[in-house]
N, C-alpha and C. Protein backbone atom coordinates (compact mmCIF):
# COMPACT_ATOMS: atom_id res chain seq x y z
N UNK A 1 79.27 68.17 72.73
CA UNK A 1 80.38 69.13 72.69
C UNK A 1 79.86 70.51 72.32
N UNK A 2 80.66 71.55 72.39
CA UNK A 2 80.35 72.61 72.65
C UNK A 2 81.28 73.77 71.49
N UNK A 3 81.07 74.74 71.15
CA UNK A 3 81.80 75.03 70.25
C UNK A 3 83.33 75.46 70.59
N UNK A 4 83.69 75.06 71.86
CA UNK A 4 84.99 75.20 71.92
C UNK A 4 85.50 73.65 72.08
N UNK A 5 84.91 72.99 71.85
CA UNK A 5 85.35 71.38 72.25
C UNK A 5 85.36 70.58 72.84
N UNK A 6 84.70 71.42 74.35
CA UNK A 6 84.53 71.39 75.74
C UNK A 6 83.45 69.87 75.93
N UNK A 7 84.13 68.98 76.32
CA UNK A 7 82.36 67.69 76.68
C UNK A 7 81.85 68.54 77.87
N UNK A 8 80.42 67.96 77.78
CA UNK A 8 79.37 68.37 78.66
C UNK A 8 80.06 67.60 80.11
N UNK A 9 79.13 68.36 80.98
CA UNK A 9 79.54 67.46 82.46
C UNK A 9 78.62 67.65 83.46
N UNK A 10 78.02 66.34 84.15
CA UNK A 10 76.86 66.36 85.17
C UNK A 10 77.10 65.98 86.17
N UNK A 11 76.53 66.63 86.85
CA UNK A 11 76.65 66.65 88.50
C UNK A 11 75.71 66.76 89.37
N UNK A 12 74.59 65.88 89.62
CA UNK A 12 73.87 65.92 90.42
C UNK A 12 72.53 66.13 89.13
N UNK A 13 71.57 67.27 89.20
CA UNK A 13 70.78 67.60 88.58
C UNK A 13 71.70 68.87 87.61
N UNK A 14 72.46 69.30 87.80
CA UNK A 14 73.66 70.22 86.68
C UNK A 14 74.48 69.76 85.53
N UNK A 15 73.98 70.52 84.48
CA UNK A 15 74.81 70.30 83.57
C UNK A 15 75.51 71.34 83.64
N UNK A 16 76.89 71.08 82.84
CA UNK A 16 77.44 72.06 83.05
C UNK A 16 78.61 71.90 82.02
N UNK A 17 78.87 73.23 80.90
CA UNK A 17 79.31 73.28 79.60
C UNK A 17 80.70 72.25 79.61
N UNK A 18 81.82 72.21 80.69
CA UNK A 18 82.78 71.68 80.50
C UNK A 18 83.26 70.82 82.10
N UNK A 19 83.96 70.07 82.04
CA UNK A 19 84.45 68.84 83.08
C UNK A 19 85.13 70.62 84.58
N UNK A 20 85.69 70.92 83.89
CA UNK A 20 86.58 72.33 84.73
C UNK A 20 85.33 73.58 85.32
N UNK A 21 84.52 73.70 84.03
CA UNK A 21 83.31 74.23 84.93
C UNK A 21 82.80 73.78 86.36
N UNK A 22 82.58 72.35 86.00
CA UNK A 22 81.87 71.49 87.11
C UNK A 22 82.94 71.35 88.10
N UNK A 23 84.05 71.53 88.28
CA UNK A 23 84.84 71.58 88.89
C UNK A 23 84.94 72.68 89.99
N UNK A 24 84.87 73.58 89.34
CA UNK A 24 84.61 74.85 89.76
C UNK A 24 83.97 75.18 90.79
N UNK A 25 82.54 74.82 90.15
CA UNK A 25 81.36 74.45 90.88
C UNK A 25 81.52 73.87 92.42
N UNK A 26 81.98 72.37 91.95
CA UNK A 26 82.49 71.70 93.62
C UNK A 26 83.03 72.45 94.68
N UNK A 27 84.38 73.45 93.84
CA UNK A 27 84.90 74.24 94.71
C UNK A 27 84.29 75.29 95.88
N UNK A 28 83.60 76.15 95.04
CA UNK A 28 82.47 76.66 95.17
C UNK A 28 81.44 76.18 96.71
N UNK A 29 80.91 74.63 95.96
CA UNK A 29 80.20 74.55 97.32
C UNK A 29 80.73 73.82 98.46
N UNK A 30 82.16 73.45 98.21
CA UNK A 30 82.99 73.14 99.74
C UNK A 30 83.33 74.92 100.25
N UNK A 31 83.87 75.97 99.66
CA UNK A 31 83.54 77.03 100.25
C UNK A 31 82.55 77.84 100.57
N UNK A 32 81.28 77.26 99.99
CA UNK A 32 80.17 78.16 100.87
C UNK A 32 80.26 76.99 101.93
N UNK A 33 80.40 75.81 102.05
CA UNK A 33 80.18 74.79 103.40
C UNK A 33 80.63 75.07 104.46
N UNK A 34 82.32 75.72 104.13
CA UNK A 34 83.30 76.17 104.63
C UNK A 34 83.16 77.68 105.20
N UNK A 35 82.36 78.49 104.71
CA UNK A 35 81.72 79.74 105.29
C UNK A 35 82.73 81.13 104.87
N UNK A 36 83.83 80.59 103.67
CA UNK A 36 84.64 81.34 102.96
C UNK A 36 83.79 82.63 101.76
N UNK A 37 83.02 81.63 101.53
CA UNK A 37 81.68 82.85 100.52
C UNK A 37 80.27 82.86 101.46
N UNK A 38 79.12 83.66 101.49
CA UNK A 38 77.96 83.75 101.49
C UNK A 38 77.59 82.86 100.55
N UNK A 39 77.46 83.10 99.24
CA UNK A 39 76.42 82.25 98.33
C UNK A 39 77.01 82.72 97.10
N UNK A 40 76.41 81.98 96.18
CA UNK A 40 77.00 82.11 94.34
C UNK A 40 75.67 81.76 93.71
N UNK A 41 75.49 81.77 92.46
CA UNK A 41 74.72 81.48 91.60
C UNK A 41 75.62 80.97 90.24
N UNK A 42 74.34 80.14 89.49
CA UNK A 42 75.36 79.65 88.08
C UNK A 42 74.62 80.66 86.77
N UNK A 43 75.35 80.64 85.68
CA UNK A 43 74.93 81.36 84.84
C UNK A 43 74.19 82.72 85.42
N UNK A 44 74.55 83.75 86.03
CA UNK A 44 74.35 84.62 85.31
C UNK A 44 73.97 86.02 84.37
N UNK A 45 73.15 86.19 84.51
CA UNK A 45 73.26 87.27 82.98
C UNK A 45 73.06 88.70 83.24
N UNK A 46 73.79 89.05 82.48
CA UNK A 46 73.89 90.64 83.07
C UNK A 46 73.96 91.23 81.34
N UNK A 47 73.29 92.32 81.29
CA UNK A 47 72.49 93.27 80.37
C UNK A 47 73.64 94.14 79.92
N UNK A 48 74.44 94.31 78.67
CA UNK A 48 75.36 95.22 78.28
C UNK A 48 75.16 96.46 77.78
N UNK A 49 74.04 96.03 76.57
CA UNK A 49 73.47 97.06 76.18
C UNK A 49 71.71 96.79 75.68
N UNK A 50 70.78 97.61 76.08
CA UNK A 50 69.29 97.46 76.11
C UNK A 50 69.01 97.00 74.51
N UNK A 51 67.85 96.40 74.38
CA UNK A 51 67.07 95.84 73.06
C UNK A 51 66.79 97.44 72.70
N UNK A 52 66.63 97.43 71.98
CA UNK A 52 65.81 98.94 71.07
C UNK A 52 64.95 98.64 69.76
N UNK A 53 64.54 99.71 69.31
CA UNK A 53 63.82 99.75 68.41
C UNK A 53 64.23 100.86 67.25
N UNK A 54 64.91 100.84 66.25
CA UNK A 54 64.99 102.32 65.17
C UNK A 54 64.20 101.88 64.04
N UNK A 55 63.68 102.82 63.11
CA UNK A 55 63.42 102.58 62.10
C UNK A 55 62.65 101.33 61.43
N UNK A 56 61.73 101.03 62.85
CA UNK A 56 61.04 100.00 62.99
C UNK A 56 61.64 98.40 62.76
N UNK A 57 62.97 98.69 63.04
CA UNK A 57 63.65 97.16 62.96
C UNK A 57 63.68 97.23 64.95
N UNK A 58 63.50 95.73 64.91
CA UNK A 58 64.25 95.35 66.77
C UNK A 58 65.49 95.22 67.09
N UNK A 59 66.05 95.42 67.26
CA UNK A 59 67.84 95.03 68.08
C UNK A 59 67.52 94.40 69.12
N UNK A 60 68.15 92.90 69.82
CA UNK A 60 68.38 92.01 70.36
C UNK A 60 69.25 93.16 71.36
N UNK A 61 69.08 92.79 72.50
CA UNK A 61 69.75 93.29 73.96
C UNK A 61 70.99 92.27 73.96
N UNK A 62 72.04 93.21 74.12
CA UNK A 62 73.40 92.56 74.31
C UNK A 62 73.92 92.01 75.64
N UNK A 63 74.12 90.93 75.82
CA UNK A 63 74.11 90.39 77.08
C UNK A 63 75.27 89.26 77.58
N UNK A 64 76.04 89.59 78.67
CA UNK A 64 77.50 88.50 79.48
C UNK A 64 76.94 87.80 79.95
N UNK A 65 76.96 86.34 79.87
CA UNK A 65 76.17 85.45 81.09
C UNK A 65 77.67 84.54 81.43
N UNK A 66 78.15 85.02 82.70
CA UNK A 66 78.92 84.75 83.40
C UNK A 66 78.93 83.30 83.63
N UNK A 67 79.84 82.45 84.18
CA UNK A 67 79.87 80.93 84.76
C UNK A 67 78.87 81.13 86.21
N UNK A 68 80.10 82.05 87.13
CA UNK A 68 79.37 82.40 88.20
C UNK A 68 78.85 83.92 88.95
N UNK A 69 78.56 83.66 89.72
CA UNK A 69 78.48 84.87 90.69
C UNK A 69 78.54 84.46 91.66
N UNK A 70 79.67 85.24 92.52
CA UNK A 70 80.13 84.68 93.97
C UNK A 70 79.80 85.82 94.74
N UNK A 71 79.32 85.83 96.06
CA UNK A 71 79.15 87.21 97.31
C UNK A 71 80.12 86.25 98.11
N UNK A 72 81.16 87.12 98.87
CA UNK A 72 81.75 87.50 99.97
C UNK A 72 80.98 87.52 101.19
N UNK A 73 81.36 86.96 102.59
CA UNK A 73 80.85 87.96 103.93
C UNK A 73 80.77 89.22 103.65
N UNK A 74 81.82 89.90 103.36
CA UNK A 74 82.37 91.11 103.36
C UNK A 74 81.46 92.10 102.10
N UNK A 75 80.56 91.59 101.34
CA UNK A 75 79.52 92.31 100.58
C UNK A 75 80.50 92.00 99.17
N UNK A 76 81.71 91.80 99.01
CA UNK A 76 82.06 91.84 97.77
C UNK A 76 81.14 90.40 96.57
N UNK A 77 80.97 91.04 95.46
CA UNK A 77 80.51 90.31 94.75
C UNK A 77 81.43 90.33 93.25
N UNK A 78 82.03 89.35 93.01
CA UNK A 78 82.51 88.62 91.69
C UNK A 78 81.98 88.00 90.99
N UNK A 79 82.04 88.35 89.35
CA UNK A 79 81.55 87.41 88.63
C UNK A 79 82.68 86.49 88.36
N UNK A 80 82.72 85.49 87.73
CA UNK A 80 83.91 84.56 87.42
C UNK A 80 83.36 83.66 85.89
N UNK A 81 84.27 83.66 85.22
CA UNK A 81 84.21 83.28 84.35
C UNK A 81 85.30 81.95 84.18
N UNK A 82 85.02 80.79 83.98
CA UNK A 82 86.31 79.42 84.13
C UNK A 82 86.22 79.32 82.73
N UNK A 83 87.55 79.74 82.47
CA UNK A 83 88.43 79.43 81.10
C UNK A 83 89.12 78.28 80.81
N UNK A 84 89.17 77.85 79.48
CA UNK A 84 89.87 76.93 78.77
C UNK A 84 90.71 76.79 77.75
N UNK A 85 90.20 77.67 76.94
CA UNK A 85 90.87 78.05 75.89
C UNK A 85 91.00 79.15 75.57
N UNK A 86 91.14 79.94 73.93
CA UNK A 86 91.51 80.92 73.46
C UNK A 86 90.45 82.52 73.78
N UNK A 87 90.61 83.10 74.02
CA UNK A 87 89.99 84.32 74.09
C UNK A 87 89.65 84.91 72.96
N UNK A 88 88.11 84.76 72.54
CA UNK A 88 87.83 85.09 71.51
C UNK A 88 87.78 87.20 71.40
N UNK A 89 87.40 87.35 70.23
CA UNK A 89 87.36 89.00 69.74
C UNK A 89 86.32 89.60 70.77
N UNK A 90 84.99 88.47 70.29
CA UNK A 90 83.48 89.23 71.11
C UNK A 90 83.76 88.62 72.52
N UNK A 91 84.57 88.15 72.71
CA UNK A 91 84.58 87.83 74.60
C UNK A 91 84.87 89.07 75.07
N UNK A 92 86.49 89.68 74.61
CA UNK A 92 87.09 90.34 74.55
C UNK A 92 86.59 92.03 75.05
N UNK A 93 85.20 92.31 74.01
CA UNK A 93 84.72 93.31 73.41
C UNK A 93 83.70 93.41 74.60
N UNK A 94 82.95 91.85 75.19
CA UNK A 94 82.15 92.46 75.76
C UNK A 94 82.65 92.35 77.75
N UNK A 95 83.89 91.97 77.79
CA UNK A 95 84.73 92.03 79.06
C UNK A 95 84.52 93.54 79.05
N UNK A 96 85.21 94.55 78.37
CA UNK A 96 85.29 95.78 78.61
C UNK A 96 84.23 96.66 78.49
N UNK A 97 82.76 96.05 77.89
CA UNK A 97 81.81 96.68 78.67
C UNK A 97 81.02 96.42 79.75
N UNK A 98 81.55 94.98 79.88
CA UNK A 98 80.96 94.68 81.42
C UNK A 98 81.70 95.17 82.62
N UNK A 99 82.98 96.01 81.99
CA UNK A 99 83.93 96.31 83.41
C UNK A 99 83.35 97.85 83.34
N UNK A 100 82.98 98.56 82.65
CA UNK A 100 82.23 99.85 81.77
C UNK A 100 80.58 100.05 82.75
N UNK A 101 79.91 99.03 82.84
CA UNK A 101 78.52 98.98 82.89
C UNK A 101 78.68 98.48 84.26
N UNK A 102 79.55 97.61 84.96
CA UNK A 102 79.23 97.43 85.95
C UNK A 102 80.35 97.29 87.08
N UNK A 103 80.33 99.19 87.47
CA UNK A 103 81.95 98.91 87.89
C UNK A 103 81.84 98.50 89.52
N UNK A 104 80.82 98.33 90.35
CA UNK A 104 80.74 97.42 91.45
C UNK A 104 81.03 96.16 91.67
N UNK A 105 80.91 95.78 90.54
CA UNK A 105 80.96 93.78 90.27
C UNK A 105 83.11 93.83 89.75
N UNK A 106 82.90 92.91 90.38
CA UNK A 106 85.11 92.21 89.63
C UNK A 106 84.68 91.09 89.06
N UNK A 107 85.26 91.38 87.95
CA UNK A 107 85.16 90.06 86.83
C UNK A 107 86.62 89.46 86.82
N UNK A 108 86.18 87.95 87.41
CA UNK A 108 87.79 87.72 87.54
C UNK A 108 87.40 85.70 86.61
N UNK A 109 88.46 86.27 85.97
CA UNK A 109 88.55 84.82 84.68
C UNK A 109 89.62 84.27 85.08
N UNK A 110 89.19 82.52 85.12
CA UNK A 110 89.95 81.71 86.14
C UNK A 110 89.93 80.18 85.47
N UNK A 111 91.43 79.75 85.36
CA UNK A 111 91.90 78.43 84.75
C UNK A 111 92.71 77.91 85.57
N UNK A 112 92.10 76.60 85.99
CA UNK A 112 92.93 75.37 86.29
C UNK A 112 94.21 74.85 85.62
N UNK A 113 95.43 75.39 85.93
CA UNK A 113 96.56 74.84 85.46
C UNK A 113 96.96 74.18 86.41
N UNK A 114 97.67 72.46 86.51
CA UNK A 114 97.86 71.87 87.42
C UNK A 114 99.39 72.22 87.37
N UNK A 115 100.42 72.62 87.11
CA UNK A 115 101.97 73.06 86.85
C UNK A 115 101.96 73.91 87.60
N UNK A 116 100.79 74.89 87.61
CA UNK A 116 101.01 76.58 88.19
C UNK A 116 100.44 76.26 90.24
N UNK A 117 100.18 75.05 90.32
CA UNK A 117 98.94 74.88 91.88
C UNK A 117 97.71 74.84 91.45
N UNK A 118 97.36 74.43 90.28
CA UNK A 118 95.80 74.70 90.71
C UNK A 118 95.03 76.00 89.60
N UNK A 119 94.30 76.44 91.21
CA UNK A 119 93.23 77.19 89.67
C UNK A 119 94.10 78.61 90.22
N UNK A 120 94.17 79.31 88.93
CA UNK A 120 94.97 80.67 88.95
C UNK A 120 94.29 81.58 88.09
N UNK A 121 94.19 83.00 88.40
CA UNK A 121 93.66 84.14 87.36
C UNK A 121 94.29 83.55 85.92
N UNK A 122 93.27 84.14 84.87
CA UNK A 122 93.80 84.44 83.74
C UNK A 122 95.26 84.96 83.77
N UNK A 123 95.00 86.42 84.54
CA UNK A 123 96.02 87.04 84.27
C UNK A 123 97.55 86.65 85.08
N UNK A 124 97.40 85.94 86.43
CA UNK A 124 98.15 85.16 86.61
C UNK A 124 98.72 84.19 86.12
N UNK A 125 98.12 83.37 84.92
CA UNK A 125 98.87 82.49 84.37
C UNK A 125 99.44 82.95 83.13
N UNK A 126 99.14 84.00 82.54
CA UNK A 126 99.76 85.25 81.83
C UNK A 126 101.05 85.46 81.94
N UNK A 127 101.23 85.96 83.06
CA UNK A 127 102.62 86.36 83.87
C UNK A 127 103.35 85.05 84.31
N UNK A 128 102.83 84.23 84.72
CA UNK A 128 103.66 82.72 85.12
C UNK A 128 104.02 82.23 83.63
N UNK A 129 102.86 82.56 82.20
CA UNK A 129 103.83 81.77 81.08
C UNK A 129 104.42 82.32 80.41
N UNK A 130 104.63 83.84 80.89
CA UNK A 130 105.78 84.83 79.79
C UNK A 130 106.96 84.20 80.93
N UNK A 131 106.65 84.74 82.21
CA UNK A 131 107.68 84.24 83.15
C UNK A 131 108.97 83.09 82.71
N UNK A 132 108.04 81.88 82.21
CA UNK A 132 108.56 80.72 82.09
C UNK A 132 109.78 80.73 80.79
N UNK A 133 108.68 80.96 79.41
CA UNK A 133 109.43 81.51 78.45
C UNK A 133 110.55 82.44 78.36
N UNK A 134 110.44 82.95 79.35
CA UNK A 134 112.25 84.25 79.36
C UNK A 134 112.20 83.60 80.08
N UNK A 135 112.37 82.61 80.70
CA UNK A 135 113.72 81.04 82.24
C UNK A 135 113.77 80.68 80.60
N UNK A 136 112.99 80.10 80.11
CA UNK A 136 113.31 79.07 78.91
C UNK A 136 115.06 79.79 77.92
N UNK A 137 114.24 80.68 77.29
CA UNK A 137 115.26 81.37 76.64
C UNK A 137 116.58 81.64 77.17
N UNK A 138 116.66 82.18 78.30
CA UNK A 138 118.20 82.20 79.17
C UNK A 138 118.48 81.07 79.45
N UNK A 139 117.88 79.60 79.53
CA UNK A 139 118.80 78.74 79.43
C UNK A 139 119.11 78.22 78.46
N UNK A 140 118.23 77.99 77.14
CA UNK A 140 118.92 77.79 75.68
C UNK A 140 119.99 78.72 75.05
N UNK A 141 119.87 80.06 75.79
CA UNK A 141 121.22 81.03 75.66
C UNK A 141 122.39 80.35 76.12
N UNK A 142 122.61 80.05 77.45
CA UNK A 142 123.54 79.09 78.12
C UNK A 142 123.77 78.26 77.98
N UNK A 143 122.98 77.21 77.20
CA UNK A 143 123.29 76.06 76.66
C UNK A 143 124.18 75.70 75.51
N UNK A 144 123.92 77.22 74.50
CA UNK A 144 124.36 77.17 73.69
C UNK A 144 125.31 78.38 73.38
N UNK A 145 126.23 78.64 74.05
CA UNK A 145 126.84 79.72 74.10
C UNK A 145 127.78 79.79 72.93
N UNK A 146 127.91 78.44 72.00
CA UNK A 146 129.15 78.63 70.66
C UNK A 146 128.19 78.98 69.34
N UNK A 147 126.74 78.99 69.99
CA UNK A 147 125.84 79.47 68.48
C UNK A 147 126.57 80.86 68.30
N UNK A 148 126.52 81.59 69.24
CA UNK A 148 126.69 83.08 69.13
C UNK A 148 128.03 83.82 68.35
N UNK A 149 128.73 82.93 69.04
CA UNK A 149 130.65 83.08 69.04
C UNK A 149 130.49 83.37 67.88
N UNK A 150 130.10 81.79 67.30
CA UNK A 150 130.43 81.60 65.80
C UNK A 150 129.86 82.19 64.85
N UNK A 151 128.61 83.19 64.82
CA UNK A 151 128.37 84.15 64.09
C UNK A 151 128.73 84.69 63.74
């Protein structure tokens, strides 16, 4: 396990951090089969900010290592990141300098919800679960229309 909770998952000669990663993956190579992408790679890594040196201490080079990297026919290239859980602070911190450092590349973060179809943007399932929550609320409004009265 992994520090988000995630079991490992193998596939062939691939490991791969979580069961939805490897999933991913599959997807992946029925669409390069399919001739929907050129090609992808796994992990990765792209450079945020350089190693240095001050005051004779080293600084460690700050670095995103993506799930994937996908090319397009069409020259477009995406990184993708397959989500599971919570969005941490330093995920967060270093999304907006990888959108900063590398504004040719689309970083698009992507979860399998089976309710929503399947695999959907982050930010699509964002909007589908505020969505849901205000349906929710207007019908517990309607349901309960003598809570109010009687106030």
């Amino acid at each position: 396990m992994n520090k988000y909770h995630a079991k490992q998952a193998v596939f062939g000669d691939e490991v791969f951090d979580s069961m939805v990663e490897r999933d991913y993956y599959l997807l992946l190579l029925v669409r390069e089969q399919q001739g929907d992408i050129c090609s992808f790679r796994r992990q990765p890594k792209y450079v945020l900010v350089d190693g240095f040196v001050k005051n004779g201490r080293k600084y460690q080079a700050i670095a995103y290592t993506a799930d994937f990297e996908v090319t397009y026919p069409d020259g477009r290239v995406e990184a993708v990141d397959v989500e599971g859980g919570v969005e941490t602070e330093a995920f967060s911190i270093r999304v907006r300098i990888f959108e900063w450092k590398y504004p040719q590349l689309t970083l698009v973060r992507i979860r399998y919800v089976q309710k929503f179809g399947g695999w959907v943007t982050t930010e699509e399932y964002n909007r589908k679960k505020r969505q849901e929550r205000k349906t929710e609320r207007r019908l517990a409004e309607r349901v309960t229309p003598y809570a109010r009265r009687r106030r």
